[in-house]
Protein backbone atom coordinates (compact mmCIF):
# COMPACT_ATOMS: atom_id res chain seq x y z
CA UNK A 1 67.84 93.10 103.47
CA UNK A 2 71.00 91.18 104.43
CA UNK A 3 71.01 89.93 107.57
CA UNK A 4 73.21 92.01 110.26
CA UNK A 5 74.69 89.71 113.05
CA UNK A 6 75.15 91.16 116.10
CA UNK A 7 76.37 88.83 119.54
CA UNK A 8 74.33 89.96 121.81
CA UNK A 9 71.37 88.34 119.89
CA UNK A 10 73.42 85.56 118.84
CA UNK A 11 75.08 84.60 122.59
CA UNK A 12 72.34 85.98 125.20
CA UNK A 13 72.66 82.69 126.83
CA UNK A 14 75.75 82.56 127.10
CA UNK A 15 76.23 87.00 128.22
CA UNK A 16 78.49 88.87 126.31
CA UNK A 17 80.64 89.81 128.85
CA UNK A 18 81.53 86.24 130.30
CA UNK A 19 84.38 85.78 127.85
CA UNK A 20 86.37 83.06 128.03
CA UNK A 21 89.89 82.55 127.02
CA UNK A 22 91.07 81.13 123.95
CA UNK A 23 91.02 77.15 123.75
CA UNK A 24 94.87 77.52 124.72
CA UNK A 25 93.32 78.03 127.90
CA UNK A 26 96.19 81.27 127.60
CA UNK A 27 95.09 84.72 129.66
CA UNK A 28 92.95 87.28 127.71
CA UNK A 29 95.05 90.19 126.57
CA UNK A 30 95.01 93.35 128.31
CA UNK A 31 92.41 95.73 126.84
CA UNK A 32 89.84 92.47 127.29
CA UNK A 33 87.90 94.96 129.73
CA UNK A 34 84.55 95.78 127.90
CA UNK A 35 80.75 94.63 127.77
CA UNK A 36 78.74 93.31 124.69
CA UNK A 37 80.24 92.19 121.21
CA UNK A 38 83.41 93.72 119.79
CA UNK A 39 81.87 92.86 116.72
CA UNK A 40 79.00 92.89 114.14
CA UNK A 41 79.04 90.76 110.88
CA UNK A 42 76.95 91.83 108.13
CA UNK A 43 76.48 88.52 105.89
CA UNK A 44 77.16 90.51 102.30
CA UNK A 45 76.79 86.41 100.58
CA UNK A 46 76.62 83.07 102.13
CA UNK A 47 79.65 82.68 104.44
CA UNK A 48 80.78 85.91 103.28
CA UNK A 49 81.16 88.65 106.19
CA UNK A 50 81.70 91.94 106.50
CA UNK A 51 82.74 92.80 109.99
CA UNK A 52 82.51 95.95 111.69
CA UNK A 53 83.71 97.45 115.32
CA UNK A 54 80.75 97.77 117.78
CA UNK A 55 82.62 100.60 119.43
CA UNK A 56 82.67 98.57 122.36
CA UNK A 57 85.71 97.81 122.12
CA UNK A 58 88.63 99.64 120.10
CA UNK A 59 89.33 97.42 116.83
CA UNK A 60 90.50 99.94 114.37
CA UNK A 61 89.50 98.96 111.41
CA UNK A 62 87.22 96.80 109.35
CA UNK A 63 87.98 93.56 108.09
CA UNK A 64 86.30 90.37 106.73
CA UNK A 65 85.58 86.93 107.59
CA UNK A 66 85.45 84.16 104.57
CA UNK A 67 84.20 80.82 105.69
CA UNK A 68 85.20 78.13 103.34
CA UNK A 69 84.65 74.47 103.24
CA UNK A 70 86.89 73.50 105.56
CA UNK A 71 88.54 76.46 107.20
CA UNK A 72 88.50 80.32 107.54
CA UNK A 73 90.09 83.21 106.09
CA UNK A 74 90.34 86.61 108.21
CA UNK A 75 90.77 90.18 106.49
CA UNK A 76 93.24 91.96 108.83
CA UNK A 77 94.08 91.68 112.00
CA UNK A 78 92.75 94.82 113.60
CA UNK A 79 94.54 96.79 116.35
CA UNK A 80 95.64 94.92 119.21
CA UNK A 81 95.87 91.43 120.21
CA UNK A 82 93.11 91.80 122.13
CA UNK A 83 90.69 92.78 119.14
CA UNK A 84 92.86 89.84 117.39
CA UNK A 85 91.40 87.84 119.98
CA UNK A 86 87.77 89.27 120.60
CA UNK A 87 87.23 88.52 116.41
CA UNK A 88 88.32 85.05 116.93
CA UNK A 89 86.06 84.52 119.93
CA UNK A 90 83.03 85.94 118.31
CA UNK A 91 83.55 84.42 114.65
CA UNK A 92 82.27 80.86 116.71
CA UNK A 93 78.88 81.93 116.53
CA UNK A 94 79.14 82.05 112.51
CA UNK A 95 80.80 78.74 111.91
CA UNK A 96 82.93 76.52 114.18
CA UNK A 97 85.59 75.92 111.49
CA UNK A 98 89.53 76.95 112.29
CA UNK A 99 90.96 80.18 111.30
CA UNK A 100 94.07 79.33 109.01
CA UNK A 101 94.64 82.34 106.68
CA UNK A 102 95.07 85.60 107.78
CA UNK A 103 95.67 88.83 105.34
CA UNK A 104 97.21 91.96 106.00
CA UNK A 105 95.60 94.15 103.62
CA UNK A 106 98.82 96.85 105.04
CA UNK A 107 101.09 97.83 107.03
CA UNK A 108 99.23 100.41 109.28
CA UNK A 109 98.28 99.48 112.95
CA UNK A 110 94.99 99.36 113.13
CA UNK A 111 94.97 96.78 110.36
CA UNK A 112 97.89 94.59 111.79
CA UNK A 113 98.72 94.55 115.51
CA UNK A 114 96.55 91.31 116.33
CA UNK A 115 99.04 89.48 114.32
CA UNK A 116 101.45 88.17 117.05
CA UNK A 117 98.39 86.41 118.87
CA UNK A 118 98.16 84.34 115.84
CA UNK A 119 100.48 80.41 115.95
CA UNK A 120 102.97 79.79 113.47
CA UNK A 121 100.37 77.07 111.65
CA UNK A 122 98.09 79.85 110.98
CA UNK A 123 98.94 81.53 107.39
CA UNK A 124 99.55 85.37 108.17
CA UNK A 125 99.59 86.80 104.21
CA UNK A 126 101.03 90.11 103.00
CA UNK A 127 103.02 92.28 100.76
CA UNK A 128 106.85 91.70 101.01
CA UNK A 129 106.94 95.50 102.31
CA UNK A 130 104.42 95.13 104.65
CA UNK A 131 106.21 92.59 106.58
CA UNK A 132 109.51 95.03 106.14
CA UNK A 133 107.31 97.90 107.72
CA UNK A 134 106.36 95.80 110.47
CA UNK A 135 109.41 94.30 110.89
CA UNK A 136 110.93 97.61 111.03
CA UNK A 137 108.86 99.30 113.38
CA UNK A 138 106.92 101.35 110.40
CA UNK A 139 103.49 100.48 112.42
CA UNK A 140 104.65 102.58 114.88
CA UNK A 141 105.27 105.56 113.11
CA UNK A 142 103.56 108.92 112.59
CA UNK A 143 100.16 107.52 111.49
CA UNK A 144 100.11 105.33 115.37
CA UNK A 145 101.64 108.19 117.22
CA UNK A 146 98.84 110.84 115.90
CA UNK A 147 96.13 108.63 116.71
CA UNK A 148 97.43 106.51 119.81
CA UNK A 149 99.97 108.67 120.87
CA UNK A 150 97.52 111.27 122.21
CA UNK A 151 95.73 108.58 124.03
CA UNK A 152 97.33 109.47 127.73
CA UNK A 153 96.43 113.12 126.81
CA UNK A 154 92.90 112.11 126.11
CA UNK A 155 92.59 110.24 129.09
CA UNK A 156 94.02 113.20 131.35
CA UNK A 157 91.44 115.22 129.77
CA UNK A 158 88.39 113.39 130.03
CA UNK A 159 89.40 112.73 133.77
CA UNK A 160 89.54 116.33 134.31
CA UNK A 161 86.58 116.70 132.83
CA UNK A 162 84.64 114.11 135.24
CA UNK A 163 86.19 115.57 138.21
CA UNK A 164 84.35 118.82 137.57
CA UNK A 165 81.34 117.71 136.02
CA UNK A 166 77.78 118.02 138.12
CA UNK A 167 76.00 116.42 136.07
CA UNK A 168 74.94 112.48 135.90
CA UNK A 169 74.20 112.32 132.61
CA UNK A 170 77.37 113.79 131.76
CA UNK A 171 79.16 111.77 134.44
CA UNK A 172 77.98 108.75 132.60
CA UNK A 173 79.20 109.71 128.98
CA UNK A 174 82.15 110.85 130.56
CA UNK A 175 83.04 107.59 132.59
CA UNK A 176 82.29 105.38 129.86
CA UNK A 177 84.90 107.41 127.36
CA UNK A 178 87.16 107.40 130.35
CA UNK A 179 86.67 103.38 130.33
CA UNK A 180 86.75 102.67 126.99
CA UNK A 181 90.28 105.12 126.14
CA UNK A 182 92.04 103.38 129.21
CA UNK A 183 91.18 99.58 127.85
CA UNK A 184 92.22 100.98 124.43
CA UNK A 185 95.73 102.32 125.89
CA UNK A 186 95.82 98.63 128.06
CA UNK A 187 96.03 96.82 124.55
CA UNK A 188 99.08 98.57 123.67
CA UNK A 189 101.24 97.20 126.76
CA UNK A 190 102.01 93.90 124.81
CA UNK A 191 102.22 94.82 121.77
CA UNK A 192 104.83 93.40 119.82
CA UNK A 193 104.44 94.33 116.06
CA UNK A 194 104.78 91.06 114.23
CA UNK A 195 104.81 90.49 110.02
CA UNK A 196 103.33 88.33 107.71
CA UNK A 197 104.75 84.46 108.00
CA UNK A 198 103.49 84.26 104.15
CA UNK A 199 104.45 87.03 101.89
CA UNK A 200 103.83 88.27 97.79
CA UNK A 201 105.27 90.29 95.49
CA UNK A 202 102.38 90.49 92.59
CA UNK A 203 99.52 87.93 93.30
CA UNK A 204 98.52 85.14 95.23
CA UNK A 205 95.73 82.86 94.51
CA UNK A 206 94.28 79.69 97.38
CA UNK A 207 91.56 77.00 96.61
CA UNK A 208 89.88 76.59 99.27
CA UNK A 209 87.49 74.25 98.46
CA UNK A 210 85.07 75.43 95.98
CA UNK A 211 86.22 78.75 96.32
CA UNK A 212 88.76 80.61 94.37
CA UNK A 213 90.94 83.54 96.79
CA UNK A 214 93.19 85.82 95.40
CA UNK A 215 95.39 88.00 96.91
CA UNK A 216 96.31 90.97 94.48
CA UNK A 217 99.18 93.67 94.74
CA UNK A 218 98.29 96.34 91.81
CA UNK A 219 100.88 98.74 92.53
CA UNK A 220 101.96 101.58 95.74
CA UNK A 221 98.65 103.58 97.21
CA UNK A 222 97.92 104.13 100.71
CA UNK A 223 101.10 102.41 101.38
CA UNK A 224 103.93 101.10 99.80
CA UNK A 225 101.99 97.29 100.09
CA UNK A 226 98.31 97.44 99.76
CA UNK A 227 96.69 94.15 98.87
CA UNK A 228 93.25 93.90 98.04
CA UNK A 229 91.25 89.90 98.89
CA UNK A 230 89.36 89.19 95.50
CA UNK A 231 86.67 86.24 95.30
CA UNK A 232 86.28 85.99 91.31
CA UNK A 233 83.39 84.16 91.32
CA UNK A 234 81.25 86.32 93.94
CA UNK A 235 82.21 89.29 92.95
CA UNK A 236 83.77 90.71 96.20
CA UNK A 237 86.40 92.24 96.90
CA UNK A 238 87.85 93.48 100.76
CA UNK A 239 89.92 96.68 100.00
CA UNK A 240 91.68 97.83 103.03
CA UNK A 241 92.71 101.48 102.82
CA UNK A 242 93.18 101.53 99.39
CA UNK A 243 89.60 102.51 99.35
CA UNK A 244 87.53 102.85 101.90
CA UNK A 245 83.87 104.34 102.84
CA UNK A 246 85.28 107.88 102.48
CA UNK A 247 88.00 109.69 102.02
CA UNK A 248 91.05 107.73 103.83
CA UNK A 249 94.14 108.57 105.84
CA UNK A 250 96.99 109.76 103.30
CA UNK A 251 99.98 110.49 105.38
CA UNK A 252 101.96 107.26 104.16
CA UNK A 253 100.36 107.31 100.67
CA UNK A 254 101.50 108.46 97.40
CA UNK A 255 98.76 109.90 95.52
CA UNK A 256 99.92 110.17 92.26
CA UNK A 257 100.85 106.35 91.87
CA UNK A 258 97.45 105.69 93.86
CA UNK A 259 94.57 106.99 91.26
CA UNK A 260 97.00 104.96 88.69
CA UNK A 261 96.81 101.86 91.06
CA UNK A 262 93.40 101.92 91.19
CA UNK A 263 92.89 101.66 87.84
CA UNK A 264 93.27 98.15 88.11
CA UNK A 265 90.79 97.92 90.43
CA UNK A 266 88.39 99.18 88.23
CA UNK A 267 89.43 96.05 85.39
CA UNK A 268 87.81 93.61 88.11
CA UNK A 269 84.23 92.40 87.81
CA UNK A 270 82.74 93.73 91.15
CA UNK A 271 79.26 93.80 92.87
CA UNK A 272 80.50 94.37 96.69
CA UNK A 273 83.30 96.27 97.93
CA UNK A 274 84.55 95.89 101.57
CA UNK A 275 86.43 98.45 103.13
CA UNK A 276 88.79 98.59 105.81
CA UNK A 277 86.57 101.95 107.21
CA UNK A 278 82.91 102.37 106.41
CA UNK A 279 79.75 100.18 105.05
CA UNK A 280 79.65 97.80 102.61
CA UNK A 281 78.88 99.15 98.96
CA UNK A 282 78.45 98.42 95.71
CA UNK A 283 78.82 101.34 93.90
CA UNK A 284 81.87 100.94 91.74
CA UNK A 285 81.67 104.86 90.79
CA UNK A 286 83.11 105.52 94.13
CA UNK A 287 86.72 104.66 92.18
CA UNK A 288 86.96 107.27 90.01
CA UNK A 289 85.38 109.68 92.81
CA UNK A 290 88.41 108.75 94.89
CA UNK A 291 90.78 108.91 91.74
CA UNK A 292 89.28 112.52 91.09
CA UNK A 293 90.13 113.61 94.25
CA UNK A 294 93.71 112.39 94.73
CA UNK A 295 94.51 114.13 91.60
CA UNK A 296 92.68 117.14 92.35
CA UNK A 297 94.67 116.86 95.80
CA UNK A 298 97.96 116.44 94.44
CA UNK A 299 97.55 119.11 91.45
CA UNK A 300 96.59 121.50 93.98
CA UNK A 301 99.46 120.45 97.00
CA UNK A 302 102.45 120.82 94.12
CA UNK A 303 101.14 124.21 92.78
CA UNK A 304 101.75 125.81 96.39
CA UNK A 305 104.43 123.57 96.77
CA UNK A 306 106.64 125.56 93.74
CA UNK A 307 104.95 128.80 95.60
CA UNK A 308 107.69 128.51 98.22
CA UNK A 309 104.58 127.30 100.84
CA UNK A 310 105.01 125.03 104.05
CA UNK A 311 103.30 122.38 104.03
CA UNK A 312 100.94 123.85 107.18
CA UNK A 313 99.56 126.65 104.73
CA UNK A 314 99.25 124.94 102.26
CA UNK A 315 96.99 122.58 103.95
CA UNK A 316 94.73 125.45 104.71
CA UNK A 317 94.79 126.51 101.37
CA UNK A 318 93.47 123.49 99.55
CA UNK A 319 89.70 123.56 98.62
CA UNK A 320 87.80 120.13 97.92
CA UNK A 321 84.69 121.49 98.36
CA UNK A 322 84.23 120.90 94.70
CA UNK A 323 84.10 117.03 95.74
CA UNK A 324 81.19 117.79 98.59
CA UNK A 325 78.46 116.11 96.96
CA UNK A 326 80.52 112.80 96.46
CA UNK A 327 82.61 113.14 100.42
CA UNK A 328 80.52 115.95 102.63
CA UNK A 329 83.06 118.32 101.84
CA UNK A 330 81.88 121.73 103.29
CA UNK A 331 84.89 123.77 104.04
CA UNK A 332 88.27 124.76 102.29
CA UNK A 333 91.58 123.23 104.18
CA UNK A 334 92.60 119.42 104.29
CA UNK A 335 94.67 116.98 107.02
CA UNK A 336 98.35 118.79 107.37
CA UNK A 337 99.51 115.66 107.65
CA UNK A 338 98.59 114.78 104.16
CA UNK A 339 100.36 117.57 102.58
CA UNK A 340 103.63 117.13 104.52
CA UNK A 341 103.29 113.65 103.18
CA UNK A 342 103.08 114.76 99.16
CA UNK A 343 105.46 117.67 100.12
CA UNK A 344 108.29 115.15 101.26
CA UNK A 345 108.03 112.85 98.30
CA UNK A 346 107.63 116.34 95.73
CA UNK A 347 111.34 116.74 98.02
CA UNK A 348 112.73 113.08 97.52
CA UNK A 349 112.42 112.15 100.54
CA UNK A 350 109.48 109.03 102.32
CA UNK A 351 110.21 107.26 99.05
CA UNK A 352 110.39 104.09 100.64
């Protein structure tokens, strides 16, 4: 079994909660407010990490940490500067070499909003559009405002909830959502969505010592910019959103191009795949399951699309139950927001 590295084993002496600032000796962000690691790092090959929210505090998504010979690499920046910041804290208890490459694997917030805590030394790597998208306020677009937007609505009702509850156990579930939604809403107050200082078009490739990095752009899927971090000789590659554990968020994709982009992930030799959501895996398969269903998806979406339907019931419509076995599909209807999305490019419009 591969080991699983979790800071509160690896700092008791220290206690997880006494976190310092960073050497800059600069204030922790706001949204700093939480107990125990922000972070666990499953070691998928030597000096190769896979690193996962706790759910103490909110990081968004998954990312990885490379440790080279004489410096590290970082796969996305997560959702705040303060996650930004906890990963950079808690990375010293794998190796106490500098972080000097960072990669936006996209666009999408929970991947990049750490990205302004990082100096201008400090190689922040992307797609050319993903710095336009971030540049141009894309982060902060439909994809943030359905999932932080309804934070202050969240928080309103949980502490409704907690005013009437009369029980303790519930209290305690209740106050500790309560805590953990209002540090996540605190990271937002100084957020300034920042791009990559280093951007590609096609392909990148660093030497880092021994070890061979490349950067690869195989064409528009969950975003206009998806990269994908590729170590040849290991066999690993960090995916993002392109693919992920499951099935991912599609409302700034475009699913035809995807299952084609994919493809090309499929040419690569591969024995670990690291998403940006979910666990570690190596079953390649999981490809063409995701190619099956984004043409499945889109087949479906454009037939009630020429039916004259909106794109609300048509969501309801859709059945991918026939995918179940693959994604624990058990009822007919999908997101609405990833029909609107097909529906407006089908329309010529979001082709951008």
């Amino acid at each position: 079994m591969r080991p699983m590295i979790t800071l509160a084993l690896c700092m008791l002496t220290l206690g997880c909660q006494e976190r310092t600032p960073p050497a800059s000796d600069a204030p922790l962000p706001p949204g700093s407010d939480y107990e125990g690691p922000a972070f666990e790092f499953e070691e998928i090959l030597p000096g190769i990490y896979h690193a996962r929210g706790t759910g103490n505090l909110a990081v968004g998504s998954h990312g990885a940490v490379i440790v080279n010979d004489d410096d590290v690499l970082l796969v996305d920046s997560h959702i705040s500067p303060a996650a930004a910041t906890a990963i950079l804290e808690e990375i010293e208890a794998l190796t106490d070499k500098p972080v000097r490459y960072v990669v936006n694997t996209h666009f999408h917030f929970d991947h990049a909003h750490g990205n302004q805590i990082y100096p201008s030394d400090v190689h922040v790597i992307g797609h050319e559009f993903t710095r336009e998208a971030l540049e141009g306020g894309a982060s902060l677009g439909r994809s943030y405002d359905i999932y932080v937007g309804s934070l202050p609505r969240q928080i309103e009702q949980i502490e409704a909830a907690l005013a009437e509850t009369t029980t303790e156990a519930e209290r305690t579930e209740l106050a500790n959502r309560l805590a953990y939604l209002r540090n996540y809403h605190a990271g937002q107050d100084v957020l300034e969505p920042t791009g990559p200082n280093t951007t590609l078009s096609e392909r990148m490739t660093l030497f880092r010592g021994d070890r061979e990095i490349q950067i690869l752009f195989f064409g528009r899927g969950h975003t206009g910019g998806d990269v994908v971090v590729y170590l040849p000789e290991e066999r690993v590659v960090a995916t993002g959103d392109l693919l992920t554990g499951g099935i991912p968020f599609m409302g700034d994709g475009y699913l035809t191009e995807w299952a084609e982009t994919l493809e090309h992930l499929k040419a690569l030799e591969i024995d670990w795949i690291l998403p940006g959501h979910g666990n570690a895996y190596r079953e390649t398969e999981r490809i063409g399951w995701l190619q099956d269903y984004l043409r499945d998806l889109q087949a479906q979406a454009e037939g009630l699309h020429a039916q004259g339907l909106s794109a609300a019931e048509a969501a309801d419509r859709i059945d991918m139950t026939s995918h179940g076995d693959r994604f624990g599909i058990t009822e007919v209807g999908v997101p609405e927001i990833t029909v609107l999305r097909i529906f407006e490019l089908l329309d010529g419009a979001g082709d951008n």
